[in-house]
Protein backbone atom coordinates (compact mmCIF):
# COMPACT_ATOMS: atom_id res chain seq x y z
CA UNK A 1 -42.83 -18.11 -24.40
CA UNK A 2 -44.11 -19.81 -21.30
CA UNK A 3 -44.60 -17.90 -17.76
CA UNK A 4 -43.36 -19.74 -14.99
CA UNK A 5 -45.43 -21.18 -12.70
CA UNK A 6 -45.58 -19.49 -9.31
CA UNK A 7 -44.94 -22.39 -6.70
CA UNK A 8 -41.62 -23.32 -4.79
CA UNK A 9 -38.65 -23.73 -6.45
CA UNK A 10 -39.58 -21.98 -9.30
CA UNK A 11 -38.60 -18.40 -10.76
CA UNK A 12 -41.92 -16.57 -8.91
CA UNK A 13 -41.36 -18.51 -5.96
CA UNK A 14 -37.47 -17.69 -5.78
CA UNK A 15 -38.60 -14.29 -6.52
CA UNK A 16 -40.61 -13.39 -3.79
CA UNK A 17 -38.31 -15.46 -1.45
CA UNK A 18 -35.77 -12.65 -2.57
CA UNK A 19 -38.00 -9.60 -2.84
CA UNK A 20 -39.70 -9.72 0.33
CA UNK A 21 -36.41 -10.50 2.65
CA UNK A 22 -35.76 -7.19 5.04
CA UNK A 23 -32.83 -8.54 6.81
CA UNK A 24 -29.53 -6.48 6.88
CA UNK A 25 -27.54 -7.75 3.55
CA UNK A 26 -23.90 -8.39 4.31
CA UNK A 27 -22.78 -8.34 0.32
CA UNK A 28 -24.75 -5.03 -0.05
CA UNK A 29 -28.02 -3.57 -0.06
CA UNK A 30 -30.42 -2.40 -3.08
CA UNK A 31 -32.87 0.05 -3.80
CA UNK A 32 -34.10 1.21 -0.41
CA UNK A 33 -32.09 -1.05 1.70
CA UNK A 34 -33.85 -4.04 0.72
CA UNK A 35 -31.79 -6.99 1.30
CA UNK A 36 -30.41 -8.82 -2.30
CA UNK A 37 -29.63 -11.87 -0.97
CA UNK A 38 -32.59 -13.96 -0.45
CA UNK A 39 -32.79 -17.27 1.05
CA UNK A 40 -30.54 -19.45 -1.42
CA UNK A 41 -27.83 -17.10 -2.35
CA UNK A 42 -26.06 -16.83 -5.46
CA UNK A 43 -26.79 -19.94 -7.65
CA UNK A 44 -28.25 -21.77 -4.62
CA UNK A 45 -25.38 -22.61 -2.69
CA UNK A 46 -25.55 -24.29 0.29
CA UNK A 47 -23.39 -21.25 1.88
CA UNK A 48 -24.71 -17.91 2.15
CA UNK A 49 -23.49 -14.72 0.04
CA UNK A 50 -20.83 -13.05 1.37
CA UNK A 51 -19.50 -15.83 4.00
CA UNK A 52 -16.88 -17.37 1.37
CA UNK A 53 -14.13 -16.09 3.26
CA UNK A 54 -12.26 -14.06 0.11
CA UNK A 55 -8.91 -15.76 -0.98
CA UNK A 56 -6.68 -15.83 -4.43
CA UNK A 57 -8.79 -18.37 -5.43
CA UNK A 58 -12.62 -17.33 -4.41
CA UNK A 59 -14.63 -14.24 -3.48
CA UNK A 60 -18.48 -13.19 -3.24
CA UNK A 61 -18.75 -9.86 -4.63
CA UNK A 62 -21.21 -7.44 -4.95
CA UNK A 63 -21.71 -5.35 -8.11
CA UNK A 64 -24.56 -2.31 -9.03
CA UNK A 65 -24.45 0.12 -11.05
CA UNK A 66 -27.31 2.49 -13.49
CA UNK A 67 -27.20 2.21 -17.14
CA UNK A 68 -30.36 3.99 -19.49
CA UNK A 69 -32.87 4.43 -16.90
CA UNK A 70 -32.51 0.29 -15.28
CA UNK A 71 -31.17 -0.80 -12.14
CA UNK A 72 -28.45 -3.47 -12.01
CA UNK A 73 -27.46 -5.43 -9.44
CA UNK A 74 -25.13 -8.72 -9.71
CA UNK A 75 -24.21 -10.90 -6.85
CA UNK A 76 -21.30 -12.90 -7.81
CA UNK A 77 -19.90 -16.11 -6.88
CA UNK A 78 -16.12 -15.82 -8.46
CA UNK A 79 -14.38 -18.98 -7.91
CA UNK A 80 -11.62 -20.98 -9.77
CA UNK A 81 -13.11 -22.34 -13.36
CA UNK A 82 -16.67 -21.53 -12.13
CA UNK A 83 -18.39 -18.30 -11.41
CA UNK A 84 -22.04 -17.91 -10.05
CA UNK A 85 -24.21 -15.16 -10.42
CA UNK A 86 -27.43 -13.69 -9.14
CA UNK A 87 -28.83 -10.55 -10.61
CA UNK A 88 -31.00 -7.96 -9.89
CA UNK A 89 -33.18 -5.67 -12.95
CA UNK A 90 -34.84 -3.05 -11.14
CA UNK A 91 -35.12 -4.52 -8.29
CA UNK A 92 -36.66 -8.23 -9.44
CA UNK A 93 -34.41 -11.33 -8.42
CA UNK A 94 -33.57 -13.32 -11.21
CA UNK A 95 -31.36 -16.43 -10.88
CA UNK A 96 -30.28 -17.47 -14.45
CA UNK A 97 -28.87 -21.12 -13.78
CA UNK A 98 -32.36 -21.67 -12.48
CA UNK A 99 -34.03 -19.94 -15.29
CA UNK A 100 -32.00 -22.17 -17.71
CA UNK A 101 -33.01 -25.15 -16.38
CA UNK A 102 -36.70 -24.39 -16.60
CA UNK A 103 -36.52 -23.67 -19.66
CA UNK A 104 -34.72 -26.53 -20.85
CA UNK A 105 -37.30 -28.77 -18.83
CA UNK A 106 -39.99 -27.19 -20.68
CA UNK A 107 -38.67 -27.14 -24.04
CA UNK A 108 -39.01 -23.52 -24.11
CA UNK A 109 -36.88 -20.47 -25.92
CA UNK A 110 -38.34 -18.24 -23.05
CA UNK A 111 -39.17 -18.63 -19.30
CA UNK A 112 -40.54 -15.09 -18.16
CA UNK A 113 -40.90 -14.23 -14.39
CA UNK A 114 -43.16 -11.48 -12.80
CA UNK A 115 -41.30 -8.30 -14.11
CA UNK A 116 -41.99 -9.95 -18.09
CA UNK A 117 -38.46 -10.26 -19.03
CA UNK A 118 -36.61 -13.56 -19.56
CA UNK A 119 -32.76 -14.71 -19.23
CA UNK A 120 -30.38 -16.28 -21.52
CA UNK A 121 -27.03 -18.00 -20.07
CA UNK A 122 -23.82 -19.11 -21.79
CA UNK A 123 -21.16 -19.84 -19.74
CA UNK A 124 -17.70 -20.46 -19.47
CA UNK A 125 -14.58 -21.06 -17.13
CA UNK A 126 -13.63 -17.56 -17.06
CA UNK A 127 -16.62 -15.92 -18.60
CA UNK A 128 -20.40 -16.17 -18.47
CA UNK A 129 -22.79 -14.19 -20.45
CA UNK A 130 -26.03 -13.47 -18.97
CA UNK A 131 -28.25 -12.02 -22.23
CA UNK A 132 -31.61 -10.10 -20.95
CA UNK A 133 -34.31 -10.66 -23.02
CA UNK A 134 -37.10 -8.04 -23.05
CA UNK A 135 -41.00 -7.62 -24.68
CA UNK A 136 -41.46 -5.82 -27.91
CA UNK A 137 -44.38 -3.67 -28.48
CA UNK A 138 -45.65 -6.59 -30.29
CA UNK A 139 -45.24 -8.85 -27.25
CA UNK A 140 -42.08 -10.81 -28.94
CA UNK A 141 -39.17 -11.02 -26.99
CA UNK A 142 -35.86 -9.55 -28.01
CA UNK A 143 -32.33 -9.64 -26.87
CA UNK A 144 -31.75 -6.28 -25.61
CA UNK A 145 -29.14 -6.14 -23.15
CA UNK A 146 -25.84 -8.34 -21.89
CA UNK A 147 -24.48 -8.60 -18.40
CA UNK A 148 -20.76 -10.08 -18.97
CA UNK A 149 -19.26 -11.47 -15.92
CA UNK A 150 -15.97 -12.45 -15.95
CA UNK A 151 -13.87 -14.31 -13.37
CA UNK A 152 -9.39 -13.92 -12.85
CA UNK A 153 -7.72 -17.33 -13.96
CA UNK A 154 -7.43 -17.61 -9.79
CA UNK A 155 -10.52 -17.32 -9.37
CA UNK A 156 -10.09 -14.63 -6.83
CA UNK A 157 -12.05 -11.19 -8.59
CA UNK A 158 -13.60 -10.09 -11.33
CA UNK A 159 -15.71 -7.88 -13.20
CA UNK A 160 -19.38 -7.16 -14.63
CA UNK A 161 -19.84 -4.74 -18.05
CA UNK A 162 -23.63 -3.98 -19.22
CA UNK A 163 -23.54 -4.28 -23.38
CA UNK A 164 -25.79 -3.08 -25.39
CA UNK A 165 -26.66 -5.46 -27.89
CA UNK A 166 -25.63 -2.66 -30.73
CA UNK A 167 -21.80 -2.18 -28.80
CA UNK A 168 -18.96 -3.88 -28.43
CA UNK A 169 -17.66 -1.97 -24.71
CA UNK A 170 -20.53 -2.08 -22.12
CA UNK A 171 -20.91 0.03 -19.17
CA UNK A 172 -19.07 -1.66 -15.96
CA UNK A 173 -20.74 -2.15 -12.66
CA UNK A 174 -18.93 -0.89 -9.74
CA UNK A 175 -18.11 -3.39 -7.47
CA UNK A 176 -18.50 -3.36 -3.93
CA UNK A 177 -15.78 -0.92 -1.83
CA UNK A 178 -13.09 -3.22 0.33
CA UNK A 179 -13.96 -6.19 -2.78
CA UNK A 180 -11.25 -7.44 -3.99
CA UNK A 181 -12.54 -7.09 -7.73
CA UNK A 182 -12.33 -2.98 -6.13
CA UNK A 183 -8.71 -3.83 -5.20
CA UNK A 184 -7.80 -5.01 -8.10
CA UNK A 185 -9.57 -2.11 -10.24
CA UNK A 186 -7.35 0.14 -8.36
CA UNK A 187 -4.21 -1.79 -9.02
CA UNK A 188 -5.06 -1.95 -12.71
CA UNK A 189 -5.72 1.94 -12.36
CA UNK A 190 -2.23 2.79 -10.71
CA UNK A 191 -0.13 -0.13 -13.18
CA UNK A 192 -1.70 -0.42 -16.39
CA UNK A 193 1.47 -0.85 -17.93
CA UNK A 194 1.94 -3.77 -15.96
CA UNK A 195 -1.40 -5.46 -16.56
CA UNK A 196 -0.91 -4.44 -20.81
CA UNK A 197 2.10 -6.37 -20.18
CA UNK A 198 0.50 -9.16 -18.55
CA UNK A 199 -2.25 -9.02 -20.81
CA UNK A 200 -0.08 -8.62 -24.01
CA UNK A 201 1.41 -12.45 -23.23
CA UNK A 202 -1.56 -13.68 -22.96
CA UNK A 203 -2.97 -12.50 -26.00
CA UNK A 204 0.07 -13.11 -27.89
CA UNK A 205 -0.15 -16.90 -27.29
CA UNK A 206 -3.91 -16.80 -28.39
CA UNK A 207 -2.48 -15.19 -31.57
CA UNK A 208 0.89 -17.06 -32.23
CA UNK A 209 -0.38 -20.33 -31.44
CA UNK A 210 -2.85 -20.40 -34.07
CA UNK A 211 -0.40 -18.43 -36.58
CA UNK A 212 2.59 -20.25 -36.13
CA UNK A 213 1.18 -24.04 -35.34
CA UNK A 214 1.92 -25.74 -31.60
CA UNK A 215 3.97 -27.58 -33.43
CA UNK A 216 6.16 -24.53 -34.83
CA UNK A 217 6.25 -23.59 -31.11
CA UNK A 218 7.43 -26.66 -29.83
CA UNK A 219 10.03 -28.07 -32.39
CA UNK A 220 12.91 -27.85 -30.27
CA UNK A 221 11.73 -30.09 -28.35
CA UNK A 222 9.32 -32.00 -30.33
CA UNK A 223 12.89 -32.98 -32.91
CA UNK A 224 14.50 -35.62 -30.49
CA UNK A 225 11.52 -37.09 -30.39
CA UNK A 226 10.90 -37.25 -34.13
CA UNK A 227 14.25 -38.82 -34.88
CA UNK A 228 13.70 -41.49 -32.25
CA UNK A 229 10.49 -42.21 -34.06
CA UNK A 230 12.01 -42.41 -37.20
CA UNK A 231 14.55 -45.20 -36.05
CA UNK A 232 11.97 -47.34 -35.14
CA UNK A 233 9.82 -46.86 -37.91
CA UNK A 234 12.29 -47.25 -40.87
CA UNK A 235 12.89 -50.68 -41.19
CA UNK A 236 8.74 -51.36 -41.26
CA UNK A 237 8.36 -47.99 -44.16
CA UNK A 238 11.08 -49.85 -46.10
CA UNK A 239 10.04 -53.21 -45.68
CA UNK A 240 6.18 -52.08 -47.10
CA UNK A 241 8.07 -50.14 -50.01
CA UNK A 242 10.20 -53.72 -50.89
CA UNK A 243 6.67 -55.47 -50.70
CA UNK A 244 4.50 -53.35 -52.56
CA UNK A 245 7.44 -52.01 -55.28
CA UNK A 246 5.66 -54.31 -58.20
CA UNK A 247 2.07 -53.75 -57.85
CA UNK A 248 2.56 -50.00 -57.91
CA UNK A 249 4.61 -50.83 -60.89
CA UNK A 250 1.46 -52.38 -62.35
CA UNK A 251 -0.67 -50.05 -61.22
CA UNK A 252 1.11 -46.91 -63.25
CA UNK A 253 1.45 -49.20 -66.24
CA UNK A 254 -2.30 -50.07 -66.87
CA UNK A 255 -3.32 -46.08 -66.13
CA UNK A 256 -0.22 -44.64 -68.52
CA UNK A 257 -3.09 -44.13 -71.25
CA UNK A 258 -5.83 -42.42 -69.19
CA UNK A 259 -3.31 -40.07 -67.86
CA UNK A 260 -1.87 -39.29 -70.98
CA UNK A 261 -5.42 -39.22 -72.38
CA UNK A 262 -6.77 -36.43 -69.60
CA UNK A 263 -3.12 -34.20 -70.09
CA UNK A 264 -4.32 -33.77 -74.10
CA UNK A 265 -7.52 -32.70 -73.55
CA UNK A 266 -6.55 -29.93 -70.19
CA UNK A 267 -3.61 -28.45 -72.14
CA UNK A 268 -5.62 -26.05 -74.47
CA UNK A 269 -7.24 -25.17 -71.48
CA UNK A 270 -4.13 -24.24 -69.63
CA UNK A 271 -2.53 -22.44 -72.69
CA UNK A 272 -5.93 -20.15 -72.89
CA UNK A 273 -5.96 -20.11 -69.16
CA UNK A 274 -1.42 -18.57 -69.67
CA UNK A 275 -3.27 -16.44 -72.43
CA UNK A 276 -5.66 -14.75 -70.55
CA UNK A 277 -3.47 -13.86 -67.54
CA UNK A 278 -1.09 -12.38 -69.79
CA UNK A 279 -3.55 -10.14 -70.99
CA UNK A 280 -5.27 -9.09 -68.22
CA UNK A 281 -2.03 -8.66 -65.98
CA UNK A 282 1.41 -8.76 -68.51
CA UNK A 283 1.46 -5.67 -68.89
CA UNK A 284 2.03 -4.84 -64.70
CA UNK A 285 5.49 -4.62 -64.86
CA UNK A 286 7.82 -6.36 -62.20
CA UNK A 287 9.14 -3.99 -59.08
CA UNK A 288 11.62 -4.84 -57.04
CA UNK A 289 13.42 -3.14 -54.34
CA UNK A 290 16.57 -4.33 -54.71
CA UNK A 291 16.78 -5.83 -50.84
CA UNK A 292 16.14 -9.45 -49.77
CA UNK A 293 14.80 -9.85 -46.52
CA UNK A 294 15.78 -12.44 -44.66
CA UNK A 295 13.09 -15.52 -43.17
CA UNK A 296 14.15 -14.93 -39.65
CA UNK A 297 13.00 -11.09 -39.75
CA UNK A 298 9.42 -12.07 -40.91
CA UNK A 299 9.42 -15.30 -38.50
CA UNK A 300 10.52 -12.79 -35.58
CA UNK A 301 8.58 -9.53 -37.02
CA UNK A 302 5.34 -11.45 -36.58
CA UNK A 303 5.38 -12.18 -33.03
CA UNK A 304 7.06 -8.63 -32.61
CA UNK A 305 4.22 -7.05 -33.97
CA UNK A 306 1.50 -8.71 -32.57
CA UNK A 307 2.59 -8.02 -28.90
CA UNK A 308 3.56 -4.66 -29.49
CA UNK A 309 -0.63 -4.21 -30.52
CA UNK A 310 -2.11 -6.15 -28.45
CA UNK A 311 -0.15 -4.28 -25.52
CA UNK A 312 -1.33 -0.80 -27.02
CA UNK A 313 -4.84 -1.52 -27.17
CA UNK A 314 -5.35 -3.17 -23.76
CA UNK A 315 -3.37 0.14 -22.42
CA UNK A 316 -6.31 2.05 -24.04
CA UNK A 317 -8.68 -0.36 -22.92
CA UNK A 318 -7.51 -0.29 -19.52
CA UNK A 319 -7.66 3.88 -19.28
CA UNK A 320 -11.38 3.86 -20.94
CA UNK A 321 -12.49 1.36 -17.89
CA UNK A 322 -10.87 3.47 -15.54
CA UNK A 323 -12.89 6.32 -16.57
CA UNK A 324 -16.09 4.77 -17.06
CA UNK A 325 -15.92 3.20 -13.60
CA UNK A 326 -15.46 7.12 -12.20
CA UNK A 327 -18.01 7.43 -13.82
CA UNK A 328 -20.65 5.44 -12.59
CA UNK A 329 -19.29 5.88 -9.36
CA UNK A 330 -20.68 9.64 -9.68
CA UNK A 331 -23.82 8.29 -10.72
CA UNK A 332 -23.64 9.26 -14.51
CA UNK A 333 -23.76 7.09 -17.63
CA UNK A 334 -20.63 5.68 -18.19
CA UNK A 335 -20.94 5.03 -22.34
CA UNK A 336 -21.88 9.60 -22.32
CA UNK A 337 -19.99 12.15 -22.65
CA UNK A 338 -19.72 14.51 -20.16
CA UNK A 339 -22.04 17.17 -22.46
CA UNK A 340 -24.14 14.43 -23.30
CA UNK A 341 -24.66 13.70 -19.30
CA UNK A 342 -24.77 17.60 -18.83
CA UNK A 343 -27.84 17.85 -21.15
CA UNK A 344 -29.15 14.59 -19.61
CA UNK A 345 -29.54 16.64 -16.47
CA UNK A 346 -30.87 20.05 -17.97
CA UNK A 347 -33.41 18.35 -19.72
CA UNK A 348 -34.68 16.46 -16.73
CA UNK A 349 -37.46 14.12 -16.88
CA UNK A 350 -39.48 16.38 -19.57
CA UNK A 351 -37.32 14.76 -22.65
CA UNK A 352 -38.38 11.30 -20.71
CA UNK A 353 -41.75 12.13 -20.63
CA UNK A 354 -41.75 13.39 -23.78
CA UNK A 355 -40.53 10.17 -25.17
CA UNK A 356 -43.31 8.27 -23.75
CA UNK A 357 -45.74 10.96 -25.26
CA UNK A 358 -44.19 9.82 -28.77
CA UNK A 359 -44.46 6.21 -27.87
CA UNK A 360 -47.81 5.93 -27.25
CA UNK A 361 -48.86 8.23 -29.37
CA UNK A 362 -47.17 5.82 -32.02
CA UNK A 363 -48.17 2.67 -30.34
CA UNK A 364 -52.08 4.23 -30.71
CA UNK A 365 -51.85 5.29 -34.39
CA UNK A 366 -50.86 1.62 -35.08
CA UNK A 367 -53.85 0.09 -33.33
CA UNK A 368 -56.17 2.13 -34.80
CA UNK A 369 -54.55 1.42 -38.14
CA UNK A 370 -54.80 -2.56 -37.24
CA UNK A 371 -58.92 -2.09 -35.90
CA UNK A 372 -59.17 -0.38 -39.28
């Protein structure tokens, strides 16, 4: 684990470039109206945040949102195949293209900055994952959380989800109002059974792709193509046959014995090998229901089915996000319940503090146990 170090161009430098900027933010404003943007912008454009002009195929967008006692912030480049992302942990810029890079100069698993925690980045043409890595009691670093940013196939909007590293559905940020990743929340909200719809296609041909083969898919159109391939290629298959009839002749003469040979010594084996499945499973008898099925209702069934699920779960899916993002509109936790967020607030800061109490009090029975 290797600190950065703190001069220009770095991830201290960048950071106090973004941490000590007052100027009014035009893609939105943090904790205590502190301007987000910095001097850069999101993944060190040339252009500033926010003055992308939004279209179906690119849009700045500003995401925050609370999730177990941290601050999130993302500023989001969404653009076609690409997506750019700067984000904000309680306040503390952190710019993970830059991060990577540092890291991968210095041959490190870790680059921390100021705040002690250290950034992970995968990405993708429609997805990037942005893993935050945090210090253990024991000073080793952990992955703890996951900032998911994903991008529309336009380009156009998007999305941000906070996942725990124990959960499969995160917590989503709420993006900024007039967005169009806010538009298109609401449109998902008002027609989810057009967006299952949507969504169902496109999962389908993940699925049936795979299951099925491309070239299953594509046969009627792949068969004219096959038969003029055929035509040209005869004469040279039969030709090779004509010229290579004798010494494959040869061939199975001189190995007659060997195979002959190997079949006398494998067929006790497979007689004890028809013995013992006999015994073990003969006496299953044999159930039939009297009904064929035809190939063409499994062939069709398939596909059928596979839509029909992948339409009811991104229905669900789409209904759960709805209500989370209420959710953390309103301030609460969006992965609670509503008692769970109702005893959140009764208990106050006590259960926090209490917490703490239990922390340290741990933490200093273990170094007294290590001085021992």
């Amino acid at each position: 684990m290797i600190p950065a170090p703190g001069r220009p161009g770095t991830m201290e430098g960048m950071q106090d470039e973004g941490t000590q900027e007052r100027e009014p933010d035009v893609g939105g404003t943090g904790p205590e109206g502190t301007n987000l943007e910095g001097s850069d912008g999101a993944g060190g454009s040339e252009e500033g945040f926010g003055a992308h002009r939004a279209t179906r195929f690119g849009a700045d967008v500003h995401y925050e949102g609370r999730r177990d006692g941290h601050d999130y912030i993302a500023q989001v480049r969404h653009r076609f195949l690409d997506t750019e992302a700067i984000v904000f942990l309680d306040g503390v810029r952190h710019d993970p293209e830059s991060e990577k890079a540092l890291a991968k100069a210095d041959r490190a698993e870790d680059v921390t900055t100021a705040d002690g925690l250290a950034l992970k980045l995968e990405e993708g043409f429609f997805r990037s994952t942005i893993t935050v890595r945090r210090p253990t009691a024991n000073g080793k670093m952990k992955d703890r959380e996951k900032l998911v940013v994903r991008t529309t196939t336009l380009g156009g909007a998007g999305e941000v989800d906070v996942v725990r590293a124990d959960e499969l559905v995160g917590a989503p940020l709420v993006p900024a109002e007039g967005s169009p990743s806010a538009a298109r929340e609401a449109r998902k909200a008002d027609h989810p059974v057009r967006f299952g719809l949507i969504a169902a296609a496109a999962q389908a041909a993940r699925f049936l792709v795979p299951l099925l083969g491309l070239g299953a898919l594509l046969s009627g159109l792949l068969d004219p193509v096959k038969r003029w391939i055929a035509r040209r290629v005869e004469p040279v298959v039969t030709w090779i046959d004509e010229a290579t009839r004798g010494i494959r002749t040869w061939i199975g003469e001189v190995t007659h014995p060997v195979r002959e040979l190997v079949d006398a010594i494998l067929e006790p084996i497979r007689r004890f090998l028809g013995w013992l499945w006999n015994v073990l499973f003969g006496w299953i008898p044999d159930i039939h229901l009297g009904i064929d099925v035809p190939d063409w209702i499994v062939d069709y069934l398939v596909p059928v089915l596979v839509v029909v699920v992948v339409f009811v779960v991104t229905i669900g899916t789409i209904r759960d996000r709805r209500n989370r993002l209420e959710k953390a509109r309103r301030g609460e936790d969006p992965t609670g319940s509503e008692s769970e967020d109702a005893a959140d607030d009764g208990a106050g800061g006590r259960g926090d503090d209490e917490d703490d109490a239990d922390r340290d009090g741990r933490r200093e029975g273990l170094d007294d146990e290590t001085r021992r």
